[in-house]
Protein backbone atom coordinates (compact mmCIF):
# COMPACT_ATOMS: atom_id res chain seq x y z
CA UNK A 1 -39.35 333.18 44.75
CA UNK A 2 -37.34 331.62 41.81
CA UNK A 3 -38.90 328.78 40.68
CA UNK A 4 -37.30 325.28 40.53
CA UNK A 5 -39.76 323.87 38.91
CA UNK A 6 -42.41 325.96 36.69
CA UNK A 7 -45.87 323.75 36.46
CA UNK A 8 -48.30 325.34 33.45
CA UNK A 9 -51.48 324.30 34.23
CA UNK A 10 -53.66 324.25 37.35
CA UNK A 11 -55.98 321.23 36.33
CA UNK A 12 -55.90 318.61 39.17
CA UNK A 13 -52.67 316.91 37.24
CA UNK A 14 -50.63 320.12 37.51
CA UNK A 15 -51.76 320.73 41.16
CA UNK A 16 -50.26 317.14 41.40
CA UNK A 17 -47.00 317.27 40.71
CA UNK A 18 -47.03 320.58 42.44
CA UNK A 19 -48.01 318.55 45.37
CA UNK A 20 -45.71 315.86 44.52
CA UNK A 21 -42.87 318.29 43.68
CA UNK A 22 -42.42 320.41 46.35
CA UNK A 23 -42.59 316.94 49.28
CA UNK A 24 -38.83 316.93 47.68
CA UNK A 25 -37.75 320.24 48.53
CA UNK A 26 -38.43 322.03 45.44
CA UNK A 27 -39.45 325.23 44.77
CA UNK A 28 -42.83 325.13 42.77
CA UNK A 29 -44.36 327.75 40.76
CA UNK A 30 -47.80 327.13 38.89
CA UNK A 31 -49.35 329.20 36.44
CA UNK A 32 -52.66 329.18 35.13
CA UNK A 33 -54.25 331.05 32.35
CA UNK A 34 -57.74 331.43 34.20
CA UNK A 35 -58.32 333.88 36.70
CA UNK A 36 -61.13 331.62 39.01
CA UNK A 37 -60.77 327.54 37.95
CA UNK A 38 -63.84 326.46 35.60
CA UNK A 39 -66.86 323.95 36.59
CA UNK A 40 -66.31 321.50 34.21
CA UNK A 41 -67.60 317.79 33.96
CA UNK A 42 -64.20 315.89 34.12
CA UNK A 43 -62.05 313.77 36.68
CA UNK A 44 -64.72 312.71 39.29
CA UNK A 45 -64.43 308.96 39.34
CA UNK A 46 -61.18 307.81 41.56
CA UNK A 47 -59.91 304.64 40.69
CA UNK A 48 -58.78 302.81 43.79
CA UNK A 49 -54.88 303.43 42.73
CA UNK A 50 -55.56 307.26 42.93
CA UNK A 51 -57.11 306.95 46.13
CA UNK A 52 -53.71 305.18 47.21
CA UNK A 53 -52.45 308.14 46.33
CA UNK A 54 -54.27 310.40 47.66
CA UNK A 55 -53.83 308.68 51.39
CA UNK A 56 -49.91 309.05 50.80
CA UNK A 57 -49.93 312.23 50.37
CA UNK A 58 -52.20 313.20 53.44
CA UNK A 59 -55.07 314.40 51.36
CA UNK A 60 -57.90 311.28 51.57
CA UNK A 61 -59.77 312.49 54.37
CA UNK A 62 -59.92 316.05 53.02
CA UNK A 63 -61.79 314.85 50.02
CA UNK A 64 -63.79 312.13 52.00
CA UNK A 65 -64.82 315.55 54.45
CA UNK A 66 -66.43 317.15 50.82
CA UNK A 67 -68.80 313.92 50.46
CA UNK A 68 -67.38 312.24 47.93
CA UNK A 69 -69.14 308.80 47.49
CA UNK A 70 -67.68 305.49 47.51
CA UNK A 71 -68.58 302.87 45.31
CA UNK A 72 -67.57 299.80 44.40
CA UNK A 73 -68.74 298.22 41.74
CA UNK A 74 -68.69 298.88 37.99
CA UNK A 75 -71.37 297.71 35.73
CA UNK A 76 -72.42 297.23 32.12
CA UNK A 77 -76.30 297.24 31.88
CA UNK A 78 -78.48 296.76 29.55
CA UNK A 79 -81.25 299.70 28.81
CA UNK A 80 -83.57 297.80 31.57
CA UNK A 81 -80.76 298.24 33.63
CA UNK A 82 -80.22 293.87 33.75
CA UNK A 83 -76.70 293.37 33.85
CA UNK A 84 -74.14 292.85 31.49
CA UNK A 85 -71.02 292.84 32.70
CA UNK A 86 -70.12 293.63 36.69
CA UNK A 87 -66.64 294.34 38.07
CA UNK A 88 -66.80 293.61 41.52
CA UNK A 89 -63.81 296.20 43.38
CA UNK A 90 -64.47 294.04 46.86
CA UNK A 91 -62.14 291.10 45.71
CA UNK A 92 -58.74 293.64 44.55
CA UNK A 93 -55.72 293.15 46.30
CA UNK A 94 -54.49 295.40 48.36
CA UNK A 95 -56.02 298.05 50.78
CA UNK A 96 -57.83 300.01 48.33
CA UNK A 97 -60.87 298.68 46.84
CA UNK A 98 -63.38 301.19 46.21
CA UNK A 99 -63.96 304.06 43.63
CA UNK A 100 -64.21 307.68 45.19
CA UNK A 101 -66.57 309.75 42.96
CA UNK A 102 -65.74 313.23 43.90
CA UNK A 103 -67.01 316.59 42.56
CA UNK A 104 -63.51 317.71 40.32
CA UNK A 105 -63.68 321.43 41.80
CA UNK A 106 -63.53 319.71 45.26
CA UNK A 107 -60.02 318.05 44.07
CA UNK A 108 -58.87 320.87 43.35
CA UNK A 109 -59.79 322.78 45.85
CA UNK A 110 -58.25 319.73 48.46
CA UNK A 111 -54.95 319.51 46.30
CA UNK A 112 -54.48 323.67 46.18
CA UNK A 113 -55.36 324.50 49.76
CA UNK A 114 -53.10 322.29 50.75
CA UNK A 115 -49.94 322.58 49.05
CA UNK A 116 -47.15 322.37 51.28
CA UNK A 117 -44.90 325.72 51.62
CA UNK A 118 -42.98 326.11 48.75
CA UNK A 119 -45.51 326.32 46.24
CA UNK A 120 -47.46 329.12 44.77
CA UNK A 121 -50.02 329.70 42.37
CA UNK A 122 -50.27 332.81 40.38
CA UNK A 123 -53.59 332.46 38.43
CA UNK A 124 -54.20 334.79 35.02
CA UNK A 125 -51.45 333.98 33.88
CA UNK A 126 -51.10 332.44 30.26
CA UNK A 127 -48.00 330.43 28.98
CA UNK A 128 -47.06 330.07 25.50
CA UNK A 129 -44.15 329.22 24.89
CA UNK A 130 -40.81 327.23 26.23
CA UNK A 131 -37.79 329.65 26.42
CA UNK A 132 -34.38 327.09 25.64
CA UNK A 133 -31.35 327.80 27.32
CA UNK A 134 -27.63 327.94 24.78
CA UNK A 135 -27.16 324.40 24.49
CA UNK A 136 -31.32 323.89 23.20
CA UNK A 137 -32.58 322.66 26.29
CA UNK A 138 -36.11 323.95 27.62
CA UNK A 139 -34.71 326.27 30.61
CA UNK A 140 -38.12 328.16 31.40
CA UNK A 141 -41.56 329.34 29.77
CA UNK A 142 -42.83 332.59 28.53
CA UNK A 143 -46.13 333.84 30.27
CA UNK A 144 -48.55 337.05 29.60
CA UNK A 145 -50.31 338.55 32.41
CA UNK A 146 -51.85 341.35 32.68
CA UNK A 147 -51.05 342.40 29.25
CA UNK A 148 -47.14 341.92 29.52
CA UNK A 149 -44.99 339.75 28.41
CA UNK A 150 -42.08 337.81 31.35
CA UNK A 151 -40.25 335.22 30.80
CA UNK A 152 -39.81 332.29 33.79
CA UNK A 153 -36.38 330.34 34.02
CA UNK A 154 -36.48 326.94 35.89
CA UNK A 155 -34.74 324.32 35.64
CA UNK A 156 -37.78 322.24 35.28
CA UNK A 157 -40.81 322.51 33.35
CA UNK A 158 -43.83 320.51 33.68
CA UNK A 159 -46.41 320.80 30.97
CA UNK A 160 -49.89 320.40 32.16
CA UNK A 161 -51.65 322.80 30.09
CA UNK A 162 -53.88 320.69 28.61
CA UNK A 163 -54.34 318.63 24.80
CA UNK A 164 -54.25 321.92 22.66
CA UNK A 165 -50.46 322.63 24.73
CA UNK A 166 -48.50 325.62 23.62
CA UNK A 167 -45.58 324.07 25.89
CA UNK A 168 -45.91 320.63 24.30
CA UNK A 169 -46.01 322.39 20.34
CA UNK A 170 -42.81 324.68 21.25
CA UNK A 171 -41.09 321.32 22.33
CA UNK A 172 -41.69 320.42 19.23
CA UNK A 173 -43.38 317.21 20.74
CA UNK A 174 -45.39 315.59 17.69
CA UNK A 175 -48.60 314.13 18.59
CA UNK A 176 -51.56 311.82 17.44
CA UNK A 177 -55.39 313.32 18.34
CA UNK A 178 -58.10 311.47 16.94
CA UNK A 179 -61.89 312.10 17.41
CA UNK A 180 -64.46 310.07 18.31
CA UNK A 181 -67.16 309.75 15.79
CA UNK A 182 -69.38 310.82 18.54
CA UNK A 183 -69.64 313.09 21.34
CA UNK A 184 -70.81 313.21 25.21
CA UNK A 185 -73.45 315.42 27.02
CA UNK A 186 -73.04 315.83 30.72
CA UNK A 187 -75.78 316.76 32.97
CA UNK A 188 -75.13 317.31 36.77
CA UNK A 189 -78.72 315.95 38.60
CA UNK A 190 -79.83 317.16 41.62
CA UNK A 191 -81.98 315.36 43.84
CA UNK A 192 -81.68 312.28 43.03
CA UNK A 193 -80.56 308.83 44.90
CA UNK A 194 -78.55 306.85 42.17
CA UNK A 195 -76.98 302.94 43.50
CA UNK A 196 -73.57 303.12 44.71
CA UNK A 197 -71.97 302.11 41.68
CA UNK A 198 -70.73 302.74 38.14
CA UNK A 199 -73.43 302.43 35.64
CA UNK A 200 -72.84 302.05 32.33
CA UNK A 201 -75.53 301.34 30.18
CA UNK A 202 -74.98 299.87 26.83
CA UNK A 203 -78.34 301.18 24.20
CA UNK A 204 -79.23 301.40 21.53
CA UNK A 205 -78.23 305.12 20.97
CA UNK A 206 -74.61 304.08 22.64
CA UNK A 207 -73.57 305.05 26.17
CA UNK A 208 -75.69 306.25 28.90
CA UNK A 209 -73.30 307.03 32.27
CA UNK A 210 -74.46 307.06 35.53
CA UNK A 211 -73.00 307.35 38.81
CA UNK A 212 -73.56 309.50 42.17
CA UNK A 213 -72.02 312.57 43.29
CA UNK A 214 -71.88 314.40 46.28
CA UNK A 215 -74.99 316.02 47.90
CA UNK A 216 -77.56 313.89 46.43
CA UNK A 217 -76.59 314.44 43.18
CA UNK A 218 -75.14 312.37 40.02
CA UNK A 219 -73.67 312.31 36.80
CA UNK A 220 -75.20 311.31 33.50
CA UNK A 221 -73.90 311.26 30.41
CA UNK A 222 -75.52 310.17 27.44
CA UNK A 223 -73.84 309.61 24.05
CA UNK A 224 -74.69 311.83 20.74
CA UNK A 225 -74.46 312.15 16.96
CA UNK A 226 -72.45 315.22 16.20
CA UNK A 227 -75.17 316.86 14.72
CA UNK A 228 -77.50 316.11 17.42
CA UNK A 229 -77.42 319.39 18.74
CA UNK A 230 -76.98 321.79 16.20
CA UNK A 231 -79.08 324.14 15.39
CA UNK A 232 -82.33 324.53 17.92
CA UNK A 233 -83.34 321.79 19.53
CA UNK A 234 -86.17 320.77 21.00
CA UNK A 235 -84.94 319.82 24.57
CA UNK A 236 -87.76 318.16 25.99
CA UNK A 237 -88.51 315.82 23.11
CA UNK A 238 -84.66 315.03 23.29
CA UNK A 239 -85.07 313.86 27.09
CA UNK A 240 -88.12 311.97 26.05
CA UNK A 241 -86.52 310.23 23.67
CA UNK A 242 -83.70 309.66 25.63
CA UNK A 243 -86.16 308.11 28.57
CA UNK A 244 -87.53 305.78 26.27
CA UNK A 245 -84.05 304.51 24.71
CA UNK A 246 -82.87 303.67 28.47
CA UNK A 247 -85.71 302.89 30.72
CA UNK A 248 -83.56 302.06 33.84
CA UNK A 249 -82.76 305.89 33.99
CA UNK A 250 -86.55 307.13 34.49
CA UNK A 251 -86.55 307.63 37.79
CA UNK A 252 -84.51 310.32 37.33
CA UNK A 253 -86.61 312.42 34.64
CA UNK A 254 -88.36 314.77 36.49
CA UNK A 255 -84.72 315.80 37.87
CA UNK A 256 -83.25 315.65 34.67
CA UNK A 257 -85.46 318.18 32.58
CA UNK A 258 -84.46 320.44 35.30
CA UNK A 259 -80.67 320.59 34.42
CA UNK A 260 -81.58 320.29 30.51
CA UNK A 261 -80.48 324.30 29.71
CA UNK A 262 -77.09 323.56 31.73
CA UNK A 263 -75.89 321.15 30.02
CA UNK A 264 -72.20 320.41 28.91
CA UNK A 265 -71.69 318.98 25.39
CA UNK A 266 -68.50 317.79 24.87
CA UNK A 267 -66.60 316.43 21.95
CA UNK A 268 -64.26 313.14 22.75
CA UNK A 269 -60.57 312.65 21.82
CA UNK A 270 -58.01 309.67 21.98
CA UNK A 271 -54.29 312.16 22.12
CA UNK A 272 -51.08 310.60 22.25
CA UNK A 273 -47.79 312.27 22.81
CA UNK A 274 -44.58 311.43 20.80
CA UNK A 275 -42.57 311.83 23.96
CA UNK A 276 -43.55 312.58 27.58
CA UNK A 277 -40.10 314.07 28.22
CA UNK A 278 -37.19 316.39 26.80
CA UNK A 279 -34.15 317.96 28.53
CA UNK A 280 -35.93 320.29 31.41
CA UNK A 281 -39.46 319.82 29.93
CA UNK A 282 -41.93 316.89 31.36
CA UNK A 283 -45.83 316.50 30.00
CA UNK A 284 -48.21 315.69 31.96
CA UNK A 285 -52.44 314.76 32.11
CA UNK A 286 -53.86 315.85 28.93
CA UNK A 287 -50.73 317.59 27.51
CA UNK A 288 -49.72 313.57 26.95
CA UNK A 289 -52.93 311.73 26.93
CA UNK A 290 -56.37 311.50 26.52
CA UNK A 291 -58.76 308.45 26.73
CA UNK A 292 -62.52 308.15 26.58
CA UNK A 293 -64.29 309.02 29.58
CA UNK A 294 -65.92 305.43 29.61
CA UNK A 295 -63.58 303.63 31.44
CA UNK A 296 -62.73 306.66 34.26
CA UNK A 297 -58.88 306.81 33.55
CA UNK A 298 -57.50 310.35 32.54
CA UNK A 299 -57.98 312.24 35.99
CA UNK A 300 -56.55 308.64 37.19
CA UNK A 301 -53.71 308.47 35.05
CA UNK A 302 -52.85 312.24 35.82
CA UNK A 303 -52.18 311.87 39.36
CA UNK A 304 -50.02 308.83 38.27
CA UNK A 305 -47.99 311.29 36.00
CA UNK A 306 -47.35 312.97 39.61
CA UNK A 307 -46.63 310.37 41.81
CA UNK A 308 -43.80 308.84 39.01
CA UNK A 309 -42.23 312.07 38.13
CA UNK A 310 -41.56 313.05 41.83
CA UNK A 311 -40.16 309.20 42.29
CA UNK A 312 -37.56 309.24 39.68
CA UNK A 313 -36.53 312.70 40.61
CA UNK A 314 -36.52 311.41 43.62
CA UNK A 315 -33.98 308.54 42.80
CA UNK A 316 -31.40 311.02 41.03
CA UNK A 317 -31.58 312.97 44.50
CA UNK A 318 -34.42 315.77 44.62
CA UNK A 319 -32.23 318.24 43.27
CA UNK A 320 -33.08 320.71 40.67
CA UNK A 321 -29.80 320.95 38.92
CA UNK A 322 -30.27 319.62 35.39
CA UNK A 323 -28.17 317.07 34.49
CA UNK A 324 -29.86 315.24 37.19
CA UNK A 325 -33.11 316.27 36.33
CA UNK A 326 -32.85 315.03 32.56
CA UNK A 327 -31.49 312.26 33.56
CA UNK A 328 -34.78 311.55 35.65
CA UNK A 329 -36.62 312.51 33.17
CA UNK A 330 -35.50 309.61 30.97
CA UNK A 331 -36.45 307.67 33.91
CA UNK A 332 -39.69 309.07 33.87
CA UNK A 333 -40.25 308.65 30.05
CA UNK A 334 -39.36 304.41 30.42
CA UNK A 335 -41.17 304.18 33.47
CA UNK A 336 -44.57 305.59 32.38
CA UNK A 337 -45.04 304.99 28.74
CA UNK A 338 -46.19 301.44 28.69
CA UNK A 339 -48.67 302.13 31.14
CA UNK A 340 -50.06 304.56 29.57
CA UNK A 341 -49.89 303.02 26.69
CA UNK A 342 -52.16 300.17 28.25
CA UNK A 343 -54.59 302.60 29.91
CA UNK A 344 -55.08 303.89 26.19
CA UNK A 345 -55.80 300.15 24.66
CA UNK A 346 -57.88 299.62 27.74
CA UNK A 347 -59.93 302.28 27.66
CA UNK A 348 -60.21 301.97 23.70
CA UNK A 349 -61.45 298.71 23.73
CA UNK A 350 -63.55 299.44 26.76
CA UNK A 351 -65.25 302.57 24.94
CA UNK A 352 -65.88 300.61 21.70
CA UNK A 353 -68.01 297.67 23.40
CA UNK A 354 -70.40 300.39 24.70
CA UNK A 355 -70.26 302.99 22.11
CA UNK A 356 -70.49 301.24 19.30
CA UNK A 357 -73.72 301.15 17.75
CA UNK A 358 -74.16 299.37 14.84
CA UNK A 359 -72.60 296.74 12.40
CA UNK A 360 -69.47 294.24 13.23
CA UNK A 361 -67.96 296.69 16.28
CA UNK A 362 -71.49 296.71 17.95
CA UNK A 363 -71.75 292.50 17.09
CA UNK A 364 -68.09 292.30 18.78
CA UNK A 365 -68.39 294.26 21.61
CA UNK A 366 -71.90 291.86 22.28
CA UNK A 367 -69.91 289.25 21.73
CA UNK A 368 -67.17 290.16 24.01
CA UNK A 369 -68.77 291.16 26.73
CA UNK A 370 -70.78 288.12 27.18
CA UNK A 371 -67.35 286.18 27.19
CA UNK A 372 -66.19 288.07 29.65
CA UNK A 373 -69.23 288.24 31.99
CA UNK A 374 -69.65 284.20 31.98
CA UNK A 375 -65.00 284.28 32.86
CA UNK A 376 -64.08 285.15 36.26
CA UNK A 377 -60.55 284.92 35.69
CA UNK A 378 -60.92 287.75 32.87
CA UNK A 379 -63.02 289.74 35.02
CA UNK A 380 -60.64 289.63 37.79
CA UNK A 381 -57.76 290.72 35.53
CA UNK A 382 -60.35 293.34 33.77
CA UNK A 383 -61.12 294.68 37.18
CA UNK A 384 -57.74 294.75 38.09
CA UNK A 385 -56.51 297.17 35.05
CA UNK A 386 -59.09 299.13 35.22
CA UNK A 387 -58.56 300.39 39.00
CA UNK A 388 -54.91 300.70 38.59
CA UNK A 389 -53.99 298.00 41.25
CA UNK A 390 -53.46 295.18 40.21
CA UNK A 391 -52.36 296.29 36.10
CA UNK A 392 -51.71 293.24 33.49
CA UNK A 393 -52.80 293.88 29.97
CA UNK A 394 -54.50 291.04 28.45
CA UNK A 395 -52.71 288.50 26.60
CA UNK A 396 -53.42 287.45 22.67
CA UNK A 397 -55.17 284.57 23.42
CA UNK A 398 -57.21 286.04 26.68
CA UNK A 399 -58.18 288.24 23.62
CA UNK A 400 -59.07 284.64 21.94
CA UNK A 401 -61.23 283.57 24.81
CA UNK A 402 -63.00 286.68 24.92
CA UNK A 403 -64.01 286.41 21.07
CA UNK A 404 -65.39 283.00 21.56
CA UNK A 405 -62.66 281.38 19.53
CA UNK A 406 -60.90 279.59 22.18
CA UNK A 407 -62.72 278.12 25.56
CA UNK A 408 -60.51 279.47 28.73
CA UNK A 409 -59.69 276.12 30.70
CA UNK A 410 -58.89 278.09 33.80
CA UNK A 411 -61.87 280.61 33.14
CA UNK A 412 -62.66 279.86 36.78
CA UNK A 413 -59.04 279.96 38.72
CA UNK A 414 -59.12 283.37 40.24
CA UNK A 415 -55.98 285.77 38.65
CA UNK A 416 -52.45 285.56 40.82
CA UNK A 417 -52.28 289.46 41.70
CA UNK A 418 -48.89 291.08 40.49
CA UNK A 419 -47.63 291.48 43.75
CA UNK A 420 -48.26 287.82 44.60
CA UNK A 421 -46.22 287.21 41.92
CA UNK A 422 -43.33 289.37 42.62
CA UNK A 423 -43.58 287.69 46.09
């Protein structure tokens, strides 16, 4: 098969616009340096605008049939587990209004078994570099597998390969990565019966994440120095001390020693792409962006990297030839960047009210979460951005109100939705 459209990267955003991609007519090729996909703890929480897309492409009640839980709420608790802050998904617009927490290798596994004919996946296979046609413009990629060297030409290239991209650096796309001064460890608990809903819970050693998975299981992560686990460590002290900083989570202790030696530490980026797009070359997922895992955007924002890259090629026809592909890819570029660029100030500010853990940013984040919690209007527009429905970023002075420097006279007049509006 020659390949209309090479896709690096077989992550659940490159198995997207695979998906999305080849519903057009195109031919789809995606390569993938692993030989068997990785457990990883990443892209489990579906925000209700992912689920919506999920149903339109025919794939909902495959990942419903794996026991993914719905949920539908989102809270901020204190370490007693009293509440903070809670996002209510029952009052959204639209159809969708719950959360689908799904095990990632069962999104995968839903989006690659069934890709429509027309797609393939050749797995082992590691790209590293864009080939350019005469005139400069990215016209394929170069791949080793098996120890050789080929070289793929396509009119299209989507880079999905992830925030260290070898496609993305031989674009010469520039890009901003910053750390966060702390990191995450995951555990995956077994055994355990968690409430159906997003719990965040804001401590004194930062964030503690809970939430359930499939098979009587859930998540937790808790938040660490990044020192905390160099060197030997005692394990068991750790948990005890982690116990005592967030009492709500006790209940699960016995269960959580017994994951303690397969744990996941992972470090925890902000990455922002200079461009998403350049003649025959598209980024997508973490190739473009990366948020903290906080507010459960990046798989999220992924699949919308999909569903708007197939549209706008889409509006110049379907057709692989590339003059109308680049011009859809400008399209692509105008259409997505300012919401991305409001998932990233979202889930920034989101991050830093939990995370933050001493001096002005932890006082703020108090202080701003309480302002919030006590205005239904914000946390009807807050609930809104966060599940991708109904997205308006918050104004200056909704900023204003939240700080306590301005009282909200319509605190309590429920939002207009966006399509209401445009109705």
């Amino acid at each position: 098969m020659t390949p209309d459209v090479v896709v690096a990267g077989a992550g659940a955003g490159g198995l997207a616009c695979a998906r999305a991609l080849v519903a057009l007519g195109l031919r789809v090729l995606v390569l993938d340096r692993q030989r068997t996909p990785a457990s990883i703890a990443k892209g489990e929480i579906l925000q209700p605008e992912t689920v919506r897309i999920l149903d339109s492409w025919g794939l909902l009640d495959a990942l419903r049939a794996t026991g993914a839980r719905p949920v539908g709420r989102l809270a901020i608790r204190d370490p007693a587990g009293e509440p903070l802050l809670c996002l209510d998904y029952a009052g959204l617009p639209g159809a969708y209004r719950q959360i689908l927490c799904a095990d990632y290798g069962d999104l995968r596994r839903v989006l690659t078994d069934r890709l429509p004919p027309g797609a393939r996946i050749r797995w082992g296979a590691r790209v590293t570099d864009v080939l350019r046609d005469g005139d400069g413009r990215v016209g394929g990629v170069r791949v080793v597998a098996d120890g050789a060297e080929q070289e793929i030409r396509a009119p299209l290239v989507v880079a999905a390969d992830g925030m260290s991209s070898p496609l993305r650096r031989g674009a010469g796309i520039g890009v901003r990565r910053q750390e966060y001064p702390h990191g995450l460890v995951a555990f995956d608990v077994a055994g355990v019966d968690v409430a159906e809903e997003v719990s965040a819970y804001r401590t004194g050693r930062g964030l503690c994440l809970v939430y359930p998975l499939p098979g009587g299981r859930c998540r937790l992560y808790a938040q660490v120095a990044p020192d905390e686990f160099r060197g030997r460590v005692d394990l068991g002290a750790w948990c005890d001390r982690l116990l005592a900083d967030v009492p709500a989570i006790r209940p699960l202790g016995a269960a959580l020693r017994a994951t303690l030696d397969r744990r996941q530490l992972l470090a925890v980026y902000r990455l922002r792409s200079a461009r998403l797009a350049v003649p025959g070359l598209a980024l997508a997922g973490e190739a473009a962006h990366a948020v903290h895992p906080m507010a459960a955007q990046g798989v999220n924002s992924s699949l919308g990297d999909a569903e708007t890259l197939a549209a706008c090629l889409a509006a110049e026809g379907g057709t692989p030839e590339p003059a109308a592909v680049d011009r859809a890819l400008l399209t692509f570029e105008a259409a997505r960047r300012p919401r991305l660029d409001h998932v990233a100030t979202v889930s920034h500010n989101a991050s830093r009210m939990i995370t933050a853990v001493s001096g002005l940013p932890k006082l703020l984040g108090a202080r701003m979460m309480r302002r919030t919690a006590a205005n239904p209007r914000l946390l009807g527009l807050t609930a809104g951005n966060l599940s991708g429905t109904d997205v308006r970023p918050l104004s200056a002075v909704d900023r204003l109100y939240q700080l306590g420097l301005l009282a909200d006279r319509h605190a309590h007049t429920p939002p207009v939705s966006s399509e209401s509006e445009r109705q």
